[in-house]
Protein backbone atom coordinates (compact mmCIF):
# COMPACT_ATOMS: atom_id res chain seq x y z
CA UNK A 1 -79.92 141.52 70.80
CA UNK A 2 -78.12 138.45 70.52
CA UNK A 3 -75.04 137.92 68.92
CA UNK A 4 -74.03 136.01 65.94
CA UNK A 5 -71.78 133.04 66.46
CA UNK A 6 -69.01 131.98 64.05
CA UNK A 7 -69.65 129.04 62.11
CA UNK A 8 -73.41 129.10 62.03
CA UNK A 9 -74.17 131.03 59.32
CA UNK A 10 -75.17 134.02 61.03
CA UNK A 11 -72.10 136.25 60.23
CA UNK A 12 -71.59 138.07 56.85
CA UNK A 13 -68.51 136.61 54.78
CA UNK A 14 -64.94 138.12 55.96
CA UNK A 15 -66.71 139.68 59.15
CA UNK A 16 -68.98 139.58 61.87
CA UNK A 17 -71.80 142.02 61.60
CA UNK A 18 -71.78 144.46 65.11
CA UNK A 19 -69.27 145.93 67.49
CA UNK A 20 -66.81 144.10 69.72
CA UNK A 21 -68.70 144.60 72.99
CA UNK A 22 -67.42 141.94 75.53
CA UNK A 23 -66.29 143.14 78.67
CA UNK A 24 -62.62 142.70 79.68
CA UNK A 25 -63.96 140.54 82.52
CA UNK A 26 -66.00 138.40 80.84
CA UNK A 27 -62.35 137.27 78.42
CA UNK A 28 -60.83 137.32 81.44
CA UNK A 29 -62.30 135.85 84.18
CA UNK A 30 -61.50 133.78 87.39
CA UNK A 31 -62.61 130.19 87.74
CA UNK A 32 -61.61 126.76 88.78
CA UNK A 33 -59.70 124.83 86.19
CA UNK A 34 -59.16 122.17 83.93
CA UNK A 35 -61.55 123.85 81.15
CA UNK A 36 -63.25 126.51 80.66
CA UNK A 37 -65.49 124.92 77.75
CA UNK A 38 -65.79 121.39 79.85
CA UNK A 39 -65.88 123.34 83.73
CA UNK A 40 -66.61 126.63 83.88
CA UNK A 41 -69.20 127.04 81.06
CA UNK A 42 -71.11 123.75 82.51
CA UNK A 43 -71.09 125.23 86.08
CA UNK A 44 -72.56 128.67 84.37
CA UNK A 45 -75.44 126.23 82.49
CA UNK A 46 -76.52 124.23 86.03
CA UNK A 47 -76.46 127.61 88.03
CA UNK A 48 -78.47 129.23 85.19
CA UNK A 49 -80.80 126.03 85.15
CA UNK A 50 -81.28 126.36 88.86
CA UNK A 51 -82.10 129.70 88.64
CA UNK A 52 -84.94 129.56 85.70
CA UNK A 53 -86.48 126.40 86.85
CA UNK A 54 -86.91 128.21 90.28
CA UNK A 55 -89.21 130.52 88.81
CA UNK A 56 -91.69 127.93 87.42
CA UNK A 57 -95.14 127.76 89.10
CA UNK A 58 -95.18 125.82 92.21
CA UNK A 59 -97.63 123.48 90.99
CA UNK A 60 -95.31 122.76 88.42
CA UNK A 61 -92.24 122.45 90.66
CA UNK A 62 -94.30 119.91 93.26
CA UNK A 63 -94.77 117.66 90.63
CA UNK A 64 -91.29 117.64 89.43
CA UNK A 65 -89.17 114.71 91.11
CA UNK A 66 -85.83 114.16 88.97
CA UNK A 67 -83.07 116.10 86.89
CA UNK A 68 -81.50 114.78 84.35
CA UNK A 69 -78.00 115.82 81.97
CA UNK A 70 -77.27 114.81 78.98
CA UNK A 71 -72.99 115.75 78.06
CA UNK A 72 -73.24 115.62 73.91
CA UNK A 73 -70.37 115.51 71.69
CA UNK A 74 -66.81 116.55 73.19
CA UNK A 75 -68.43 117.36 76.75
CA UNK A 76 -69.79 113.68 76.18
CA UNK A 77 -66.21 112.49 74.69
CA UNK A 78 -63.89 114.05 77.26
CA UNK A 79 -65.94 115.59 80.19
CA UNK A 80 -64.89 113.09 82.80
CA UNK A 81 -61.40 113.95 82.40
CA UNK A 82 -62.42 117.23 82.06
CA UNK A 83 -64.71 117.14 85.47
CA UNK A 84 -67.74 118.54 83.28
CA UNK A 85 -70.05 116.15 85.61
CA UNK A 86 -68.44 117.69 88.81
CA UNK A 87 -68.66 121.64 87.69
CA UNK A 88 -72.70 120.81 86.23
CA UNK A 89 -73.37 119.43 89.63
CA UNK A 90 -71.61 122.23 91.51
CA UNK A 91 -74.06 124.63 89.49
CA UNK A 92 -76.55 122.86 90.28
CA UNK A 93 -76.05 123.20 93.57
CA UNK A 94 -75.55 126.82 93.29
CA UNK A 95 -71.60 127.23 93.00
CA UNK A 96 -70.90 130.17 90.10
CA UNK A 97 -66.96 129.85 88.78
CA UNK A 98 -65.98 133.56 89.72
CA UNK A 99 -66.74 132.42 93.53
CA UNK A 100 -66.71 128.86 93.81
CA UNK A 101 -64.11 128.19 96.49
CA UNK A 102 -60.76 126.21 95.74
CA UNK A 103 -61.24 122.33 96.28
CA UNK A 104 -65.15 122.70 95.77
CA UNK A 105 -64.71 119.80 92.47
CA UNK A 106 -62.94 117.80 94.35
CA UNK A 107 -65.70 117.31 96.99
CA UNK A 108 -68.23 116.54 94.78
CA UNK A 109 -68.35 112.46 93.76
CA UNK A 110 -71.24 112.20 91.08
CA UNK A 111 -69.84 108.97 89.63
CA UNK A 112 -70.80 106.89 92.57
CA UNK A 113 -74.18 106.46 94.23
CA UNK A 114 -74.02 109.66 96.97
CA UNK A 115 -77.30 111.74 96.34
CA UNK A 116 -77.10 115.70 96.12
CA UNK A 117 -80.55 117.58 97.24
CA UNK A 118 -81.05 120.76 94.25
CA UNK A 119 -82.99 123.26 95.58
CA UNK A 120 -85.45 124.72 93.59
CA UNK A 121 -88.02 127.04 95.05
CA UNK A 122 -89.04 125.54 98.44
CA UNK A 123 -88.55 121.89 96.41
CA UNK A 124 -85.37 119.57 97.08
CA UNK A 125 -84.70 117.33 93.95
CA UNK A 126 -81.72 114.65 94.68
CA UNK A 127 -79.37 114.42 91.85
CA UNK A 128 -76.49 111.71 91.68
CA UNK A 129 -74.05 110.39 89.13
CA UNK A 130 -77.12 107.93 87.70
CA UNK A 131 -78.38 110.84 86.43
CA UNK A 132 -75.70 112.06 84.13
CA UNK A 133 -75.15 110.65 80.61
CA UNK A 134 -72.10 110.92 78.85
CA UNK A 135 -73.26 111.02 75.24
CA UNK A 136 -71.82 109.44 71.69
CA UNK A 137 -70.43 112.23 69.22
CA UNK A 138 -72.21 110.27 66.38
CA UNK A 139 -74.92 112.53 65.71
CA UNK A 140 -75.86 116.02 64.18
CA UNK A 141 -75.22 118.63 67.20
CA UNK A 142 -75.93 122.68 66.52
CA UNK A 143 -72.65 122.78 68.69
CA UNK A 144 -69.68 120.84 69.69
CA UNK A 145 -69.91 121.26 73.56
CA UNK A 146 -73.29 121.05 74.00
CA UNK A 147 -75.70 119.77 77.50
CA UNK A 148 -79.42 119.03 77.75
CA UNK A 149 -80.36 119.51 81.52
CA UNK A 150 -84.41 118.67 82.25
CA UNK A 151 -86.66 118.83 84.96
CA UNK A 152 -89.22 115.91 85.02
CA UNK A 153 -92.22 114.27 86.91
CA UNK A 154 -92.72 110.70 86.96
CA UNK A 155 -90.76 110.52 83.38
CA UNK A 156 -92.54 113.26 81.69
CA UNK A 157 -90.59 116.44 81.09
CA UNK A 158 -91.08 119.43 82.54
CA UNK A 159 -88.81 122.00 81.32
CA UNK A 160 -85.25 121.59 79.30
CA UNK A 161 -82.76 123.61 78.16
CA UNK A 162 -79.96 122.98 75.57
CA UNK A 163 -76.65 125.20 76.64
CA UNK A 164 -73.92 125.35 74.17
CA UNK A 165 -70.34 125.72 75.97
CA UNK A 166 -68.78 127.74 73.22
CA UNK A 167 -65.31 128.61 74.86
CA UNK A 168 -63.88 131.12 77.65
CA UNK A 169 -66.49 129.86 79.77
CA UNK A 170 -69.49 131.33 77.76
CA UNK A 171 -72.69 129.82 77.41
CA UNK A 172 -75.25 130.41 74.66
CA UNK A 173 -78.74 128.48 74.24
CA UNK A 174 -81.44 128.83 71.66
CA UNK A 175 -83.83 132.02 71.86
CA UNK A 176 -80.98 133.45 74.88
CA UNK A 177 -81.58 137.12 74.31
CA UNK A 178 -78.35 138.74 75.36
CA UNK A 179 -78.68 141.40 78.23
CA UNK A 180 -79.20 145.03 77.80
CA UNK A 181 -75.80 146.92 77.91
CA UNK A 182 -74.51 150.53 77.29
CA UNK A 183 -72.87 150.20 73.40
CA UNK A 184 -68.90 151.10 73.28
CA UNK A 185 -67.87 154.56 73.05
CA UNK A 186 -65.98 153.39 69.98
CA UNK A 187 -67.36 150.48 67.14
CA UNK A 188 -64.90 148.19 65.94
CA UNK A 189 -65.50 144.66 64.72
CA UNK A 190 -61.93 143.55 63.96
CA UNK A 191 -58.50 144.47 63.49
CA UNK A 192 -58.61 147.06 60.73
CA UNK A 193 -61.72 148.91 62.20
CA UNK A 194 -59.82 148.86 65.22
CA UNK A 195 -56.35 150.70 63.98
CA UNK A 196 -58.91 153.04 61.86
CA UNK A 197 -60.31 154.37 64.89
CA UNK A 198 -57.09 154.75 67.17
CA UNK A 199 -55.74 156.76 63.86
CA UNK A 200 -58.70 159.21 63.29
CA UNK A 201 -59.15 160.04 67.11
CA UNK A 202 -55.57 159.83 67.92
CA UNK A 203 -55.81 157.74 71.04
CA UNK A 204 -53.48 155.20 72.55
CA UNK A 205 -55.11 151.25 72.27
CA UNK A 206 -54.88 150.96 76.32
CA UNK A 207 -57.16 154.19 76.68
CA UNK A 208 -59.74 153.26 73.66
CA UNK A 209 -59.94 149.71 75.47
CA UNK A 210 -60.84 151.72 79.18
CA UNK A 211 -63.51 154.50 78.11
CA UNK A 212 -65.66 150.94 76.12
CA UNK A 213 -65.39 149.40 79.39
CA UNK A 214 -66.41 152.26 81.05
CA UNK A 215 -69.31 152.31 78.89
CA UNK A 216 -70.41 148.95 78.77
CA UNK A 217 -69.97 148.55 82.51
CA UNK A 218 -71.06 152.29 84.55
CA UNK A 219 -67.59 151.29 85.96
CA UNK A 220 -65.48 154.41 87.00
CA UNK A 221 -61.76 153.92 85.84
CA UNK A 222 -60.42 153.10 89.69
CA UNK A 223 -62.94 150.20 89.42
CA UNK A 224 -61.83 149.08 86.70
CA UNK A 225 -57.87 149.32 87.38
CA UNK A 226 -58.59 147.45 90.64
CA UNK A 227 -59.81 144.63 88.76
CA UNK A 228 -57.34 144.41 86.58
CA UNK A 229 -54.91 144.11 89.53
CA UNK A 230 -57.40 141.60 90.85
CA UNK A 231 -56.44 139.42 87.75
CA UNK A 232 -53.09 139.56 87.86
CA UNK A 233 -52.90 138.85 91.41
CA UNK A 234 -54.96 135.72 90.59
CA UNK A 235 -52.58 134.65 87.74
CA UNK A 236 -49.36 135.37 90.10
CA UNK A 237 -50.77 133.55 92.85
CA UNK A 238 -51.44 130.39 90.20
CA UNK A 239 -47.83 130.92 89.10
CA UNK A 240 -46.52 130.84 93.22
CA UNK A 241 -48.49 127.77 93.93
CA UNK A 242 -47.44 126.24 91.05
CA UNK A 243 -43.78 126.78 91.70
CA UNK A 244 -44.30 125.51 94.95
CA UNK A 245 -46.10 122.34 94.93
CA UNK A 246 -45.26 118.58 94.09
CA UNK A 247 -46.35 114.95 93.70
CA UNK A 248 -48.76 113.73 90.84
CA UNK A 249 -51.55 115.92 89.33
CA UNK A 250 -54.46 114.41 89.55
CA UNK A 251 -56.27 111.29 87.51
CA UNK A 252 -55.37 108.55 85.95
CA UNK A 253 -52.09 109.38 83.89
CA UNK A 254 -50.06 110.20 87.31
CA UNK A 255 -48.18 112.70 85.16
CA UNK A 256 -45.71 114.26 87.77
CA UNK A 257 -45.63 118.32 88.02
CA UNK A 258 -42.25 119.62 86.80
CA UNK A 259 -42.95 123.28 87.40
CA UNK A 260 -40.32 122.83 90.78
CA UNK A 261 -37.63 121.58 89.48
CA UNK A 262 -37.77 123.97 86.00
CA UNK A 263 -37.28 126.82 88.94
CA UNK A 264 -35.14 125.66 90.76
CA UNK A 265 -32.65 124.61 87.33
CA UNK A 266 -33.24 127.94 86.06
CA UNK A 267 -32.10 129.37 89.15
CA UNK A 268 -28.60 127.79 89.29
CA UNK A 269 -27.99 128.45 85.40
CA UNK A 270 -25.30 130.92 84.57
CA UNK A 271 -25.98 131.16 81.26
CA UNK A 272 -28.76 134.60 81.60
CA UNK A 273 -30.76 133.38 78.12
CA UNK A 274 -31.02 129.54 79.29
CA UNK A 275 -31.95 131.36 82.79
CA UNK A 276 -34.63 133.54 81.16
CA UNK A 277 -36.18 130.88 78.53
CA UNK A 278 -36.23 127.84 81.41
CA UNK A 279 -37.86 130.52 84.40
CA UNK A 280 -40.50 131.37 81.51
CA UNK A 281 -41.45 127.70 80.95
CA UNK A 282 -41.58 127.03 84.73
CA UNK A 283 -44.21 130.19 85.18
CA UNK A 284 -45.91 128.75 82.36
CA UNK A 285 -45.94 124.94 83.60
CA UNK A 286 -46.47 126.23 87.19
CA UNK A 287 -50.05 127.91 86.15
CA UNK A 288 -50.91 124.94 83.76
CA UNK A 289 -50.20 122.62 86.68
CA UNK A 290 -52.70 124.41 89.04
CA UNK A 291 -55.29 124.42 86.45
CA UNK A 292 -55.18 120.71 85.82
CA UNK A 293 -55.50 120.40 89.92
CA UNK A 294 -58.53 122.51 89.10
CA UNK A 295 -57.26 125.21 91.13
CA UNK A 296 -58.92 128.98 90.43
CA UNK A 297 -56.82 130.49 87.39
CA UNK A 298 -57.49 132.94 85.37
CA UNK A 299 -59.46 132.35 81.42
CA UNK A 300 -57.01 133.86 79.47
CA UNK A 301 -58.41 133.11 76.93
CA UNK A 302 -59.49 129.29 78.34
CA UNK A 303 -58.56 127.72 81.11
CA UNK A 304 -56.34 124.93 78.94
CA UNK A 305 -54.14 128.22 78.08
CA UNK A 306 -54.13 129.39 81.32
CA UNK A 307 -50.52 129.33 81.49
CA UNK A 308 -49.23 131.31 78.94
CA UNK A 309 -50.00 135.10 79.85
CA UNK A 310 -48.80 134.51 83.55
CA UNK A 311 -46.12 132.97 82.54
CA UNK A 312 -45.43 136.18 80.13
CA UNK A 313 -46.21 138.09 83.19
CA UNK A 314 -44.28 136.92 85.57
CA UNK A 315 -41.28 137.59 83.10
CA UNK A 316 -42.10 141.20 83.00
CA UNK A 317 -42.44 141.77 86.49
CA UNK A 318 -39.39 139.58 87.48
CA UNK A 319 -36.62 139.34 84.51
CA UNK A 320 -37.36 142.22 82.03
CA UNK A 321 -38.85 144.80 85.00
CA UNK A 322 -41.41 146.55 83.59
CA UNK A 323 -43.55 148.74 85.77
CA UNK A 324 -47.01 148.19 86.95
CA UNK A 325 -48.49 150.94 84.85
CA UNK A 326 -46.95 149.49 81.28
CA UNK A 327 -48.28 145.79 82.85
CA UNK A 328 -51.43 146.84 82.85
CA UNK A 329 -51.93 148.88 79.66
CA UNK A 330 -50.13 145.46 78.16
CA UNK A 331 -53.11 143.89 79.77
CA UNK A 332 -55.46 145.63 78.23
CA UNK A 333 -53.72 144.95 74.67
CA UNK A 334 -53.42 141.16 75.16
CA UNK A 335 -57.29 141.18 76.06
CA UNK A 336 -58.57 143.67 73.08
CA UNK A 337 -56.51 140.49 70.90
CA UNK A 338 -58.52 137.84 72.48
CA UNK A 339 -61.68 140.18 72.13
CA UNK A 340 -61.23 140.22 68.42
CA UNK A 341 -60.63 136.61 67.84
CA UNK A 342 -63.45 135.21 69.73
CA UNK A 343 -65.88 137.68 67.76
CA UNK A 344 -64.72 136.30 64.53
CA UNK A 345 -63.53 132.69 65.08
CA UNK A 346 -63.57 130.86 68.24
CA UNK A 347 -61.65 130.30 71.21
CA UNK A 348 -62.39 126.79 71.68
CA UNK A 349 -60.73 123.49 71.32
CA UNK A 350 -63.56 121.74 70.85
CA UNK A 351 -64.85 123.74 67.99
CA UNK A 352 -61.16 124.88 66.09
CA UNK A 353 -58.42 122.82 67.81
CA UNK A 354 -55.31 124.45 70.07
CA UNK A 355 -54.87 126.72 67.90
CA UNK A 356 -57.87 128.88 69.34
CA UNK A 357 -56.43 128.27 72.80
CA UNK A 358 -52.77 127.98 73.43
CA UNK A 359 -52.52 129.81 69.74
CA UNK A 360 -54.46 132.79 71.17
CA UNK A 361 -52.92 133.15 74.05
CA UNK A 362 -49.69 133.06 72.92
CA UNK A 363 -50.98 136.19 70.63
CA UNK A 364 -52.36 137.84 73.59
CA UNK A 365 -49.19 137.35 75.66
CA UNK A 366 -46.95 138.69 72.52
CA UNK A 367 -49.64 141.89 72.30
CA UNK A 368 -49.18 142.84 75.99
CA UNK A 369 -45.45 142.37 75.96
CA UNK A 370 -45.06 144.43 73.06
CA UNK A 371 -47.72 147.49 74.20
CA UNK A 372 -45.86 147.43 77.59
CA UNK A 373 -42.64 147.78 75.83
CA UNK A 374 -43.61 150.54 72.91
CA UNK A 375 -47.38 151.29 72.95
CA UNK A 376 -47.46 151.21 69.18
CA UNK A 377 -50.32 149.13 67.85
CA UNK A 378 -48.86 148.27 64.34
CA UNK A 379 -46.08 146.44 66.66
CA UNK A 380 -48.42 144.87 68.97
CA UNK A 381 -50.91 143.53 65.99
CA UNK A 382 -47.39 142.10 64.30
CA UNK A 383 -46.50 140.89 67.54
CA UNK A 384 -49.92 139.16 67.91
CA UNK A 385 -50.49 138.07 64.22
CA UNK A 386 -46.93 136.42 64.04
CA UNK A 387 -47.16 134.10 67.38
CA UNK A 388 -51.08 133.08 66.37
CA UNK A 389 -49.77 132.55 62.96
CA UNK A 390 -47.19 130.32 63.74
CA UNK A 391 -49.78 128.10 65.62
CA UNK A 392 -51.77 127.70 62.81
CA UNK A 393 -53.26 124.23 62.04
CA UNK A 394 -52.18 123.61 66.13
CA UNK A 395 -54.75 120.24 67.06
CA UNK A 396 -56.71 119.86 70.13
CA UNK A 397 -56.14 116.12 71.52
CA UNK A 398 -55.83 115.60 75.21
CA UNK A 399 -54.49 112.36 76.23
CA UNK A 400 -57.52 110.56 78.23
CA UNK A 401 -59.30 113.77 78.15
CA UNK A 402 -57.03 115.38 80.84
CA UNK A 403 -55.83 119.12 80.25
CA UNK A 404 -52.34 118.09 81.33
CA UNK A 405 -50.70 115.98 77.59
CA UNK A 406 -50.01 117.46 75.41
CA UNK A 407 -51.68 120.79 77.45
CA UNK A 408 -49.20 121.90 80.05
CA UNK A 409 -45.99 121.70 78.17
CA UNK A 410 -47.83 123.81 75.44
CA UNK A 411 -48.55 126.40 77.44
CA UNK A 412 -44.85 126.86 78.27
CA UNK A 413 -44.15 126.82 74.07
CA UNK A 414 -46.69 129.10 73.52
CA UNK A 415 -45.19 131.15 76.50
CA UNK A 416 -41.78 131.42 74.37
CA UNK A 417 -43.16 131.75 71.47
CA UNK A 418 -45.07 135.18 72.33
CA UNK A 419 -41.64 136.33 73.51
CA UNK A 420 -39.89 135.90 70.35
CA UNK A 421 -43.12 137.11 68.64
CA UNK A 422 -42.48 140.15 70.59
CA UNK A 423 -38.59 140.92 70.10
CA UNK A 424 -39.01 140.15 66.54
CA UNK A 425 -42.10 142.73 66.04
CA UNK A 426 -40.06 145.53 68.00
CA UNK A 427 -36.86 144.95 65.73
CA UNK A 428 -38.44 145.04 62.52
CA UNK A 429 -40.00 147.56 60.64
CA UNK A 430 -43.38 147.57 61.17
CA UNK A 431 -44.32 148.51 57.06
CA UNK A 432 -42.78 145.50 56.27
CA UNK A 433 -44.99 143.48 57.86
CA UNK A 434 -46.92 141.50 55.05
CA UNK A 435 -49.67 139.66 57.21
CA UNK A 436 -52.60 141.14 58.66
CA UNK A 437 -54.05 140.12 62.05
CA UNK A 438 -57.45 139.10 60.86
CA UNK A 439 -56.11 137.25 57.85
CA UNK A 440 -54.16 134.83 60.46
CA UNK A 441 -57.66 134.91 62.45
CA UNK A 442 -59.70 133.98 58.90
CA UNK A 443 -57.56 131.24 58.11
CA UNK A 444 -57.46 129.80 62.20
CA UNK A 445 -61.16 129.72 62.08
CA UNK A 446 -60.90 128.10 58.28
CA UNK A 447 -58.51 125.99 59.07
CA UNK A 448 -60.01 124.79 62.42
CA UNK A 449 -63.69 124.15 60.77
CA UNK A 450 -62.51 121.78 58.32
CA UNK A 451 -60.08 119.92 61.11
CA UNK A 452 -61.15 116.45 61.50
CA UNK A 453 -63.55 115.99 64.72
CA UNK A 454 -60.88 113.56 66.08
CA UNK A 455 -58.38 116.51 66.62
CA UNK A 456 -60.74 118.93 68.65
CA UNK A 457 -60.99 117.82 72.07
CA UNK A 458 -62.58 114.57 71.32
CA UNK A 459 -59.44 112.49 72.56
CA UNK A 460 -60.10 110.32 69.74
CA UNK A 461 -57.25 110.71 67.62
CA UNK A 462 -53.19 111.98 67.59
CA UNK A 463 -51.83 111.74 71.19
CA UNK A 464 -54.86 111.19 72.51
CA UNK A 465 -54.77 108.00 70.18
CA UNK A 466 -51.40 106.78 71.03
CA UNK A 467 -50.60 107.71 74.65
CA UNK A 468 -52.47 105.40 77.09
CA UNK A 469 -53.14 106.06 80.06
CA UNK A 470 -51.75 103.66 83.10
């Protein structure tokens, strides 16, 4: 059955009707940056194009002789900077984001002339930059990252299909009738259905989050742990290349990487909180810097916040030494947080600003430092609702449509902010706590429908507006 998205109409009032029954690895996932909305999800629509027009008739397909994309409203707006024409091409071509080798968008050029054969059936199509639009936001779209890909003979079209990029690198389009999977051994829609269960059956939140994805994936549990190690190999590598690379990131606003020399300060400081604080922004910038190179990272929640949980990470391996077993039931914390806000908001810029990105991975970075540190859920739903909280309102408006201003440096606040979200949620009394996780999440989805289209990931207004680039 397909799901309900926020926004459209489809959900009831104050929540979302059905369980939470994402899988782990589809909120966290491995792909190349800058975006997952703008990359990954386009990549995901051209390989699933490929793939359906391939099963047309062959008389159909022998007629066809030209493909066409259409990039509406912030794909149209920002997708250049954003190398949206590079990842649809690369899917087109039959690259998916979970195994599309590093420096695979930077060998594609569809903005000049050079012709790329698609492949579909026993039929070769050639495909160039001529045949990509970059589309006006001045019109009535069901979705804010939306792209129209057709198939066509001698004008006439052939077959089409509208894909809606809806953030984390998902992809919806009309009449998509979700897969058949195994339901979760335990229902929960939001926060308070979630604490309801892990008080009547007595379980710990890591173990509740392992037997649904058992269910929903026929995974065993060794599986499963090995891919979670998977991940956070992926996010420490990002992290290590980061720290160790120079020069310019690339595009136009020859923004230099800092990640380096943040390390290399820290390292020399005496002081151990300015040490701590300054090593956590260089993890953070170090990650953010690879994903703007469009280096594989890991969504967590989007590639634009791809910095914060590693950077988190990296703290709790290296400065505050937790074990490998607490990092990985943290893990499993921080996702079950990003699980619950994309079911009933959003996690994308495009559709409700920063807030849904850097904002919910700062709460999913807070949530697994706290469940490492205490496994108690009140503590790690305070820790969560107080760093998303206190990115409320948080706009989305990257300078010349580049995930790098205001992006990078974000990460690296939202990196600090889910540590003092944590130490103040394990020093307080938890019954004190006046705000409610999916009251913060209400008011972020609220607050990011009725933002101005200018703030979410258009580049048409606040930085965006006043930072040119060179």
């Amino acid at each position: 059955m397909q799901r309900p998205r926020p926004g459209t109409g489809e959900e009831k009032q104050g929540n979302i009707m059905g369980c939470i029954d994402y899988s782990v690895f589809e909120l966290l996932e491995v792909g190349p940056g800058p975006s997952s909305s703008h990359t990954i999800g386009p990549m995901r629509a051209g390989y699933d194009f490929v793939c359906t027009a391939s099963s047309l008739s062959p008389q159909v397909l022998k007629k066809a002789d030209k493909i066409g994309i259409r990039l509406l409203g912030s794909l149209g707006a920002t997708g250049r900077g954003h190398k949206t024409d590079k990842a649809v091409m690369a899917g087109l071509l039959g690259y998916r984001p979970q195994t599309c080798p590093p420096g695979t968008l930077a060998g594609i050029s569809p903005r000049g002339d050079e012709r790329y054969l698609v492949r579909l059936g026993d039929k070769q199509i050639p495909v160039s930059g001529e045949d990509i639009a970059f589309e006006c936001l001045h019109r009535e779209l069901a979705y804010s990252n939306t792209l129209i890909i057709s198939l066509f003979a001698e004008s006439e079209p052939l077959f089409e299909r509208e894909y809606h990029s809806v953030g984390g690198g998902f992809i919806h389009w009309p009449g998509k009738q979700e897969e058949e999977r195994n339901p979760p051994v335990h229902c929960y829609a939001n926060g308070a259905e979630l604490k309801r269960i892990l008080r009547r059956k007595d379980i710990p939140l890591h173990e509740l989050i392992l037997e649904n994805e058992e269910a929903l994936s026929g995974e065993g549990r060794e599986v499963i742990l090995k891919k979670l190690d998977g991940l956070l190999e992926v996010m420490e590598n990002s992290v290590k290349r980061g720290l160790a690379a120079e020069g310019l990131l690339p595009g136009r606003l020859k923004l230099h990487r800092k990640s380096k020399a943040l390390y290399e300060r820290a390292a020399n400081m005496d002081n151990p909180a300015g040490r701590f604080t300054t090593s956590l922004c260089a993890y953070a910038f170090a990650a953010s810097e690879e994903n703007a190179s469009g280096q594989p990272i890991v969504t967590a929640p989007t590639c634009g916040s791809a910095g914060v949980v590693p950077a988190v990470y990296q703290a709790m391996k290296y400065h505050l030494e937790f074990d490998h077993e607490a990092i990985r039931r943290g893990l499993l914390a921080a996702a079950a947080i990003g699980m619950i806000v994309k079911h009933n908001a959003s996690i994308a810029g495009a559709d409700v600003g920063c807030q849904g990105e850097v904002g919910v991975a700062s709460a999913m970075a807070a949530a697994m430092l706290t469940y490492a540190q205490s496994m108690d859920a009140e503590q790690t739903e305070n820790a969560a609702e107080s760093a998303l909280e206190h990115h409320l309102g948080l706009t989305c408006d990257p300078v010349g449509g580049y995930v790098q201003i205001p992006c990078i440096e974000r990460n690296a606040m939202g990196a600090v902010k889910a540590h003092a979200a944590y130490r103040i949620a394990t020093t307080e009394m938890s019954h004190f706590h006046k705000v409610e996780l999916d009251s913060v999440i209400g008011v972020m989805n609220e607050t990011g429908r009725d933002m101005s289209p200018k703030y979410r990931e258009t580049s048409t207004g606040g930085l965006a507006a006043r930072v040119k680039c060179e």
